[in-house]
N, C-alpha and C. Protein backbone atom coordinates (compact mmCIF):
# COMPACT_ATOMS: atom_id res chain seq x y z
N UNK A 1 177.76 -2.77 -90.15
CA UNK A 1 177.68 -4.22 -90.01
C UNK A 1 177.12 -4.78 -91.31
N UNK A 2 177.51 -5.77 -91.85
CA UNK A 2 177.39 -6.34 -93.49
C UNK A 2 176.40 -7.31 -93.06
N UNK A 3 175.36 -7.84 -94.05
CA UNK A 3 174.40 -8.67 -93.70
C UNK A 3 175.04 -10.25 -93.01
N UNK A 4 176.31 -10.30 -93.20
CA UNK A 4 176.91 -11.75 -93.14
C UNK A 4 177.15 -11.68 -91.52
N UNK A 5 177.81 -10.58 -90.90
CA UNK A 5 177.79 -10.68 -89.38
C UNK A 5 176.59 -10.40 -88.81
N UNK A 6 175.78 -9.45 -89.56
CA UNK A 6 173.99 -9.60 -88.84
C UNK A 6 173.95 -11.20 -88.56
N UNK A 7 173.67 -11.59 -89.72
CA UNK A 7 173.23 -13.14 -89.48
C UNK A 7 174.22 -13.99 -88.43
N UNK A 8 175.53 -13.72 -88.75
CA UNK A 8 175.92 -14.75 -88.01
C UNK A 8 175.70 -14.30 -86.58
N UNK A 9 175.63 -13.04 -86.08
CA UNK A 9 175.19 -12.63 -84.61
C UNK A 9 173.65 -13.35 -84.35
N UNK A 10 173.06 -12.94 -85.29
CA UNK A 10 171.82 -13.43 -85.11
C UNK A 10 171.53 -15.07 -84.23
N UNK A 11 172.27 -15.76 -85.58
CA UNK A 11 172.59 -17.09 -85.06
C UNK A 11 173.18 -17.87 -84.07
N UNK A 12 174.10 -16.74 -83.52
CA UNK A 12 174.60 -16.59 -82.24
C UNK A 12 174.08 -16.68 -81.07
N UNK A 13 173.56 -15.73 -81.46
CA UNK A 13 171.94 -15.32 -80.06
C UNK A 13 171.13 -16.39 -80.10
N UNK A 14 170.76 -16.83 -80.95
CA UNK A 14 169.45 -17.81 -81.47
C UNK A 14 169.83 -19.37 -81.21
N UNK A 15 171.70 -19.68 -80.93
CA UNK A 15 172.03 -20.78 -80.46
C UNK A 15 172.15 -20.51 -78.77
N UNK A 16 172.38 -19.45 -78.13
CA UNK A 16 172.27 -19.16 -77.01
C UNK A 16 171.11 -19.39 -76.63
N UNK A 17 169.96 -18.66 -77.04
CA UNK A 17 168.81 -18.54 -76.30
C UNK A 17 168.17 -20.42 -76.58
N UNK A 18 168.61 -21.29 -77.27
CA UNK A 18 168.34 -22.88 -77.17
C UNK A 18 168.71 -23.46 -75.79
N UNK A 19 170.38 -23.09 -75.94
CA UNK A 19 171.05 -23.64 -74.73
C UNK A 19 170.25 -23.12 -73.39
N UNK A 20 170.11 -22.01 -73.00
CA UNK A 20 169.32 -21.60 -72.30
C UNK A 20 168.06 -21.82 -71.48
N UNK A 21 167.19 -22.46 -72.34
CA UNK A 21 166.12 -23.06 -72.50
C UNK A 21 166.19 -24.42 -72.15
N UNK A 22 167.20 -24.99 -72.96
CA UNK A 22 167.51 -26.39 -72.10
C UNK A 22 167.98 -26.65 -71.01
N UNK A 23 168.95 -25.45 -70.35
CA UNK A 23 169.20 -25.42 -69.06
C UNK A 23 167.78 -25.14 -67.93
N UNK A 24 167.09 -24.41 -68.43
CA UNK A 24 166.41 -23.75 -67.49
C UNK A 24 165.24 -25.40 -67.37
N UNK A 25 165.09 -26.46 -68.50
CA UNK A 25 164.08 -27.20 -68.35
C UNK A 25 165.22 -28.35 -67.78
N UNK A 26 165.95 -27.96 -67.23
CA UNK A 26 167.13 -28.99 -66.97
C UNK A 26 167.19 -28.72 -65.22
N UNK A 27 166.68 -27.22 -64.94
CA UNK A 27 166.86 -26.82 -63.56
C UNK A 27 165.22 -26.67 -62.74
N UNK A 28 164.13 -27.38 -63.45
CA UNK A 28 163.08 -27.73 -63.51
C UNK A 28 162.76 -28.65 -61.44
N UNK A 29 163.90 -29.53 -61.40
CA UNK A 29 163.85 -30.00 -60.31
C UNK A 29 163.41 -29.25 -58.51
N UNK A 30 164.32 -28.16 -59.20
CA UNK A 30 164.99 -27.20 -58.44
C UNK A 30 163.81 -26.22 -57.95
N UNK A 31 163.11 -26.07 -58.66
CA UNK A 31 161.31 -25.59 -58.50
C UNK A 31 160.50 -26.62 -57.91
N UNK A 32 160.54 -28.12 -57.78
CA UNK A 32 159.65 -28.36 -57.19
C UNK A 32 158.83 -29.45 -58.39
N UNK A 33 159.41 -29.09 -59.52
CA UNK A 33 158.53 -30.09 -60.51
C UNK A 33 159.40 -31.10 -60.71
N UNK A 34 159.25 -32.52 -60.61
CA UNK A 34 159.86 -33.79 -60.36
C UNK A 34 159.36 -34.44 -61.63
N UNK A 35 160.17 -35.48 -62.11
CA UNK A 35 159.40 -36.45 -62.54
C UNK A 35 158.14 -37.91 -62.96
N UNK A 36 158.72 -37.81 -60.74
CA UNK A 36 157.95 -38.57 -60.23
C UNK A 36 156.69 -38.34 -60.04
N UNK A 37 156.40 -36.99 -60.07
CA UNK A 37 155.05 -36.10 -59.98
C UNK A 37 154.17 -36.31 -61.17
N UNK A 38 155.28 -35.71 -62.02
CA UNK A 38 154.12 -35.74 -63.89
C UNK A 38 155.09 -36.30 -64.95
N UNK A 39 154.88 -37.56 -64.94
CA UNK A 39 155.32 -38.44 -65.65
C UNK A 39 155.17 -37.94 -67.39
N UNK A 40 153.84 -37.70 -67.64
CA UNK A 40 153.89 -37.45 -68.80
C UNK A 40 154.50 -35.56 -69.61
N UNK A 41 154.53 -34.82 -68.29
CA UNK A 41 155.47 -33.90 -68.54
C UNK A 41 156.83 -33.91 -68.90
N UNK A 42 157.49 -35.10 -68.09
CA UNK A 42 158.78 -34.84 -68.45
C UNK A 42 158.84 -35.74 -70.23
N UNK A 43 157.99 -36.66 -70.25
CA UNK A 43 157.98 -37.01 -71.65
C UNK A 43 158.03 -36.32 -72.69
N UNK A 44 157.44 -35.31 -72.81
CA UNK A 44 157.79 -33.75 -73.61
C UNK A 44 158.51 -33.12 -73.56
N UNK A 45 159.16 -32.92 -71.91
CA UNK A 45 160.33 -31.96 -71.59
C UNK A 45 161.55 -32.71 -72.46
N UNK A 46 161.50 -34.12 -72.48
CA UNK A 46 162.71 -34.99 -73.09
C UNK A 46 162.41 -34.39 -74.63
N UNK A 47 160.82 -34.74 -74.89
CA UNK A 47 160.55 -34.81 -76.59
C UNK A 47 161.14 -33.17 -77.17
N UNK A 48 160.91 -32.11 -76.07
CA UNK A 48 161.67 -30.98 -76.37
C UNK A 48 162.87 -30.61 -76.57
N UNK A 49 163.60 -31.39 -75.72
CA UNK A 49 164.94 -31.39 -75.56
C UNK A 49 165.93 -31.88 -76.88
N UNK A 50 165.32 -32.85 -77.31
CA UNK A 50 165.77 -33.46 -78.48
C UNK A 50 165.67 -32.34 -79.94
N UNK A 51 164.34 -32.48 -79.29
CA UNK A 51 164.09 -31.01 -80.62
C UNK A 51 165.02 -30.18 -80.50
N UNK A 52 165.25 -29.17 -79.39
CA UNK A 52 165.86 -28.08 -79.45
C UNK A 52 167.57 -28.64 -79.63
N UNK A 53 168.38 -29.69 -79.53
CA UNK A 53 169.16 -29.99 -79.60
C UNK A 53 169.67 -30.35 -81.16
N UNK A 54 168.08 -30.95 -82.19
CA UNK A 54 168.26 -30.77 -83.60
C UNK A 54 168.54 -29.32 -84.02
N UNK A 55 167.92 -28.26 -83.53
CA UNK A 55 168.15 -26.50 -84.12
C UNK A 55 169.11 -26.62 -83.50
N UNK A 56 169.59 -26.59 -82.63
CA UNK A 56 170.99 -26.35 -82.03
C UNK A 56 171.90 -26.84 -83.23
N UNK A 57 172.13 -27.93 -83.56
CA UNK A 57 172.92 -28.60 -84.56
C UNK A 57 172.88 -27.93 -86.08
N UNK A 58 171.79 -27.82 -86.29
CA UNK A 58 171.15 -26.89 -87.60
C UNK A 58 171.85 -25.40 -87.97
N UNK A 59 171.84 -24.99 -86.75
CA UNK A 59 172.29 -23.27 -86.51
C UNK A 59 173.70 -23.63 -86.08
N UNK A 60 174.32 -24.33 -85.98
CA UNK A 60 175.70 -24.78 -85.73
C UNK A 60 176.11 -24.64 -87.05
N UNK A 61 175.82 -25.83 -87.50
CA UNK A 61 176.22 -25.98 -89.13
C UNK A 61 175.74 -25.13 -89.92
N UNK A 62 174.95 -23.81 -90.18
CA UNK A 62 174.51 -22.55 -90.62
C UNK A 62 176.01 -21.63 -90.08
N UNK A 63 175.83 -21.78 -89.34
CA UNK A 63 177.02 -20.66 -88.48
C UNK A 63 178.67 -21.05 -89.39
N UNK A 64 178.83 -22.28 -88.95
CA UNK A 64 179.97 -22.85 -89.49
C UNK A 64 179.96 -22.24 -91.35
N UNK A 65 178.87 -22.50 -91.93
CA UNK A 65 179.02 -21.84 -93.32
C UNK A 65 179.41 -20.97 -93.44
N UNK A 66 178.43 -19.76 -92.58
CA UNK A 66 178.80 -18.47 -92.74
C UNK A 66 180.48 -18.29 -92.66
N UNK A 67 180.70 -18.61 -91.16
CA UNK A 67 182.24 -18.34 -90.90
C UNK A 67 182.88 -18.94 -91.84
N UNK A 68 182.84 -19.84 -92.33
CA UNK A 68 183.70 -20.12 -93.35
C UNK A 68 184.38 -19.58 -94.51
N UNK A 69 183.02 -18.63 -95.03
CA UNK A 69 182.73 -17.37 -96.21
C UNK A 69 183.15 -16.83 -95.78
N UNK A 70 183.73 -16.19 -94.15
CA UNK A 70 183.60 -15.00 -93.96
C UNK A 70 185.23 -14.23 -94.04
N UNK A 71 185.41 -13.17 -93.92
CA UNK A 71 186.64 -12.89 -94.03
C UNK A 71 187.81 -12.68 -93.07
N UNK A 72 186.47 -12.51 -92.04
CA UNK A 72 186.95 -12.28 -90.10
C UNK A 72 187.84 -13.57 -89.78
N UNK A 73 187.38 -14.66 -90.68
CA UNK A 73 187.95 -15.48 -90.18
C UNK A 73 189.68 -15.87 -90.29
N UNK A 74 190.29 -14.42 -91.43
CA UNK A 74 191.35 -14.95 -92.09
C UNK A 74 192.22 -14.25 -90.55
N UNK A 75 191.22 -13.61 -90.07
CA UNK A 75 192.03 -12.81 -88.45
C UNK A 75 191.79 -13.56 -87.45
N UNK A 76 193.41 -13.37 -87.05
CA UNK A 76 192.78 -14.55 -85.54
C UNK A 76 191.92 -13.74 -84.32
N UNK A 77 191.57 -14.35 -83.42
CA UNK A 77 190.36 -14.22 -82.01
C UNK A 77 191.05 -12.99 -81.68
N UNK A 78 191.78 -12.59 -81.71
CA UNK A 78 192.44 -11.40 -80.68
C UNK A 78 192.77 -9.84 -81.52
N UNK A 79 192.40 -10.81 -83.18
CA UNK A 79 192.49 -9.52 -83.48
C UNK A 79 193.42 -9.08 -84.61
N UNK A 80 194.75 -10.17 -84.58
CA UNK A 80 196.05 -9.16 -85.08
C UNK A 80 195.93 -10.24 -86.03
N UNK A 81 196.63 -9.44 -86.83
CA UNK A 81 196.64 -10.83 -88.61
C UNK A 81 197.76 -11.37 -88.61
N UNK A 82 198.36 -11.85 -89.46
CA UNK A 82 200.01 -12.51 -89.52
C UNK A 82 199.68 -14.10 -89.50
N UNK A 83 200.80 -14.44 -89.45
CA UNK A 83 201.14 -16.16 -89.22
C UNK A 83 200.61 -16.51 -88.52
N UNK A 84 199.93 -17.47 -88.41
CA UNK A 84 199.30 -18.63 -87.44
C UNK A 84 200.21 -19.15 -86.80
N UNK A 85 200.55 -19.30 -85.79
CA UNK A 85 201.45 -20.30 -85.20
C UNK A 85 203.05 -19.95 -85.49
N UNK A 86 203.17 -18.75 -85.11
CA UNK A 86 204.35 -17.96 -85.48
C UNK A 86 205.30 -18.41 -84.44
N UNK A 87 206.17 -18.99 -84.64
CA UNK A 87 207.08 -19.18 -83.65
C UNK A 87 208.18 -17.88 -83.63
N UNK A 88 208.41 -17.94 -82.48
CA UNK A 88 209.30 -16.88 -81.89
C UNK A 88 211.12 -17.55 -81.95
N UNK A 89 212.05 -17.35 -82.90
CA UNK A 89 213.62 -17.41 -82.89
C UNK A 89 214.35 -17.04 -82.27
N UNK A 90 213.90 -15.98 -81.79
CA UNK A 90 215.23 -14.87 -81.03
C UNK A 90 215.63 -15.65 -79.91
N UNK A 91 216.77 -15.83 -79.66
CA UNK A 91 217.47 -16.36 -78.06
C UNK A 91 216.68 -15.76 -77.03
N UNK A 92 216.47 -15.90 -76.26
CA UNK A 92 215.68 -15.69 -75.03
C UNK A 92 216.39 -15.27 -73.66
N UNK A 93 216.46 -14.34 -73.13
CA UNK A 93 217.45 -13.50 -72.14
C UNK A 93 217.77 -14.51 -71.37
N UNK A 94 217.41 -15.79 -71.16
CA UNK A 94 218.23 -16.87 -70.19
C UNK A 94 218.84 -18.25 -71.38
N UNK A 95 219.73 -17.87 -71.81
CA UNK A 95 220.32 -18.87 -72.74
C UNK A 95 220.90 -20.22 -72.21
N UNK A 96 220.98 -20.94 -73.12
CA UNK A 96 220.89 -22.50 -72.27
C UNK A 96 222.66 -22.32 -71.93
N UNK A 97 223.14 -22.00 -72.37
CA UNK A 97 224.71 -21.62 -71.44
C UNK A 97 224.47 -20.89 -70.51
N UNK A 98 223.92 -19.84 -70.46
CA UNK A 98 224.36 -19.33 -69.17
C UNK A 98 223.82 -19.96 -68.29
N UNK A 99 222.70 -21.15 -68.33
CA UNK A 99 221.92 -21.71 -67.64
C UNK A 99 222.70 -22.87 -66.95
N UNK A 100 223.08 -23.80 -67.96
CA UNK A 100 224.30 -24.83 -67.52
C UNK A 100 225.51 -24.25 -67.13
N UNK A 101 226.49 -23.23 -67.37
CA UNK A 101 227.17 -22.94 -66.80
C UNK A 101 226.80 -22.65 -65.15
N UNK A 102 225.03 -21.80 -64.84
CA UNK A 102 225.01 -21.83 -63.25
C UNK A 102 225.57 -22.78 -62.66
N UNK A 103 224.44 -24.23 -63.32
CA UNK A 103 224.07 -25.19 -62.71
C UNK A 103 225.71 -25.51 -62.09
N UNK A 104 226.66 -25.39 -63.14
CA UNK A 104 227.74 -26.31 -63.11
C UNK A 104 227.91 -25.33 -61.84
N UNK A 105 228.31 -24.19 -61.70
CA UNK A 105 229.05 -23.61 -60.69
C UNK A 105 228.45 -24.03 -59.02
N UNK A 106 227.33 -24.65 -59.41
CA UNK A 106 226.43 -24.86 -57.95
C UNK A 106 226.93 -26.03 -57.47
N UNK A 107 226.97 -27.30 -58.74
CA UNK A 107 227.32 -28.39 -58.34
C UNK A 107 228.88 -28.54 -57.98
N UNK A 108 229.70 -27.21 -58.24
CA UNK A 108 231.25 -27.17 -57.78
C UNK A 108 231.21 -26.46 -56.36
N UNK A 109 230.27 -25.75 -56.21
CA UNK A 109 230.07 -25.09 -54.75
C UNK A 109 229.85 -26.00 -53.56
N UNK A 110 228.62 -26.76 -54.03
CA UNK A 110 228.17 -28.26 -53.28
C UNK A 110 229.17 -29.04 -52.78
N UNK A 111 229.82 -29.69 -53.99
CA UNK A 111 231.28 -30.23 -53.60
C UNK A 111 232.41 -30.07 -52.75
N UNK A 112 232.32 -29.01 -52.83
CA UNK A 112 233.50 -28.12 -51.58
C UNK A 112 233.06 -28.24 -50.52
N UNK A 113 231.87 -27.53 -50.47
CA UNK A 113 230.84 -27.74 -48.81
C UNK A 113 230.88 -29.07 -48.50
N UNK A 114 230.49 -30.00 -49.15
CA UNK A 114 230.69 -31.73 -48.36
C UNK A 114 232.25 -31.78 -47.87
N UNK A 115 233.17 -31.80 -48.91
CA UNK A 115 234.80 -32.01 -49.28
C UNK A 115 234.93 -31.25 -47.75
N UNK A 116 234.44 -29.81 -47.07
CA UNK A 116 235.13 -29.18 -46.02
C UNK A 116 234.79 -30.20 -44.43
């Protein structure tokens, strides 16, 4: 592992374990601690929230650098390299003739059946 994916794992983890944290002071209710109770608690829980939402942003835009430098990025998510957005040419085992030709033969079948 090269120091550039250390870090960016690092940063990874380190934007996880924020989100985390804000969830868990987000599921605060759910225990029993209200707002209505300690007014000046949740004033911090907010003043925290904000905070941890600036590092969140911080380690976003850290992350975004890295990946940018990085070389993983010239590979797509799954893995395989090549063209971006490779479209596929080849005719496709249901060709638009043999497709309209069904149709047509259905709508001549139809016809007969009323016509009898």
């Amino acid at each position: 592992m090269t120091i550039n994916e250390a870090q960016i794992t690092h940063l990874e983890k380190r934007a996880k374990g924020f989100r985390r944290i804000i969830s868990a002071l987000n599921d605060l209710p759910m225990y029993g601690i209200n707002p209505s109770i300690d007014k000046i608690l949740y004033v911090r829980i907010g003043e925290l929230k904000d905070h941890l939402k600036k590092k969140i942003t911080r380690n976003n835009e850290k992350l975004n650098e890295l990946n940018t430098t990085s070389i993983d990025t010239l590979i797509d998510d799954d893995g395989q390299s090549g063209a971006i957005g490779e479209v596929n040419t080849e005719p496709s085992f249901v060709s638009k003739d043999y497709f309209a030709d069904k149709v047509k033969s259905i709508e001549v079948d139809s016809t007969e059946a009323v016509d009898e």
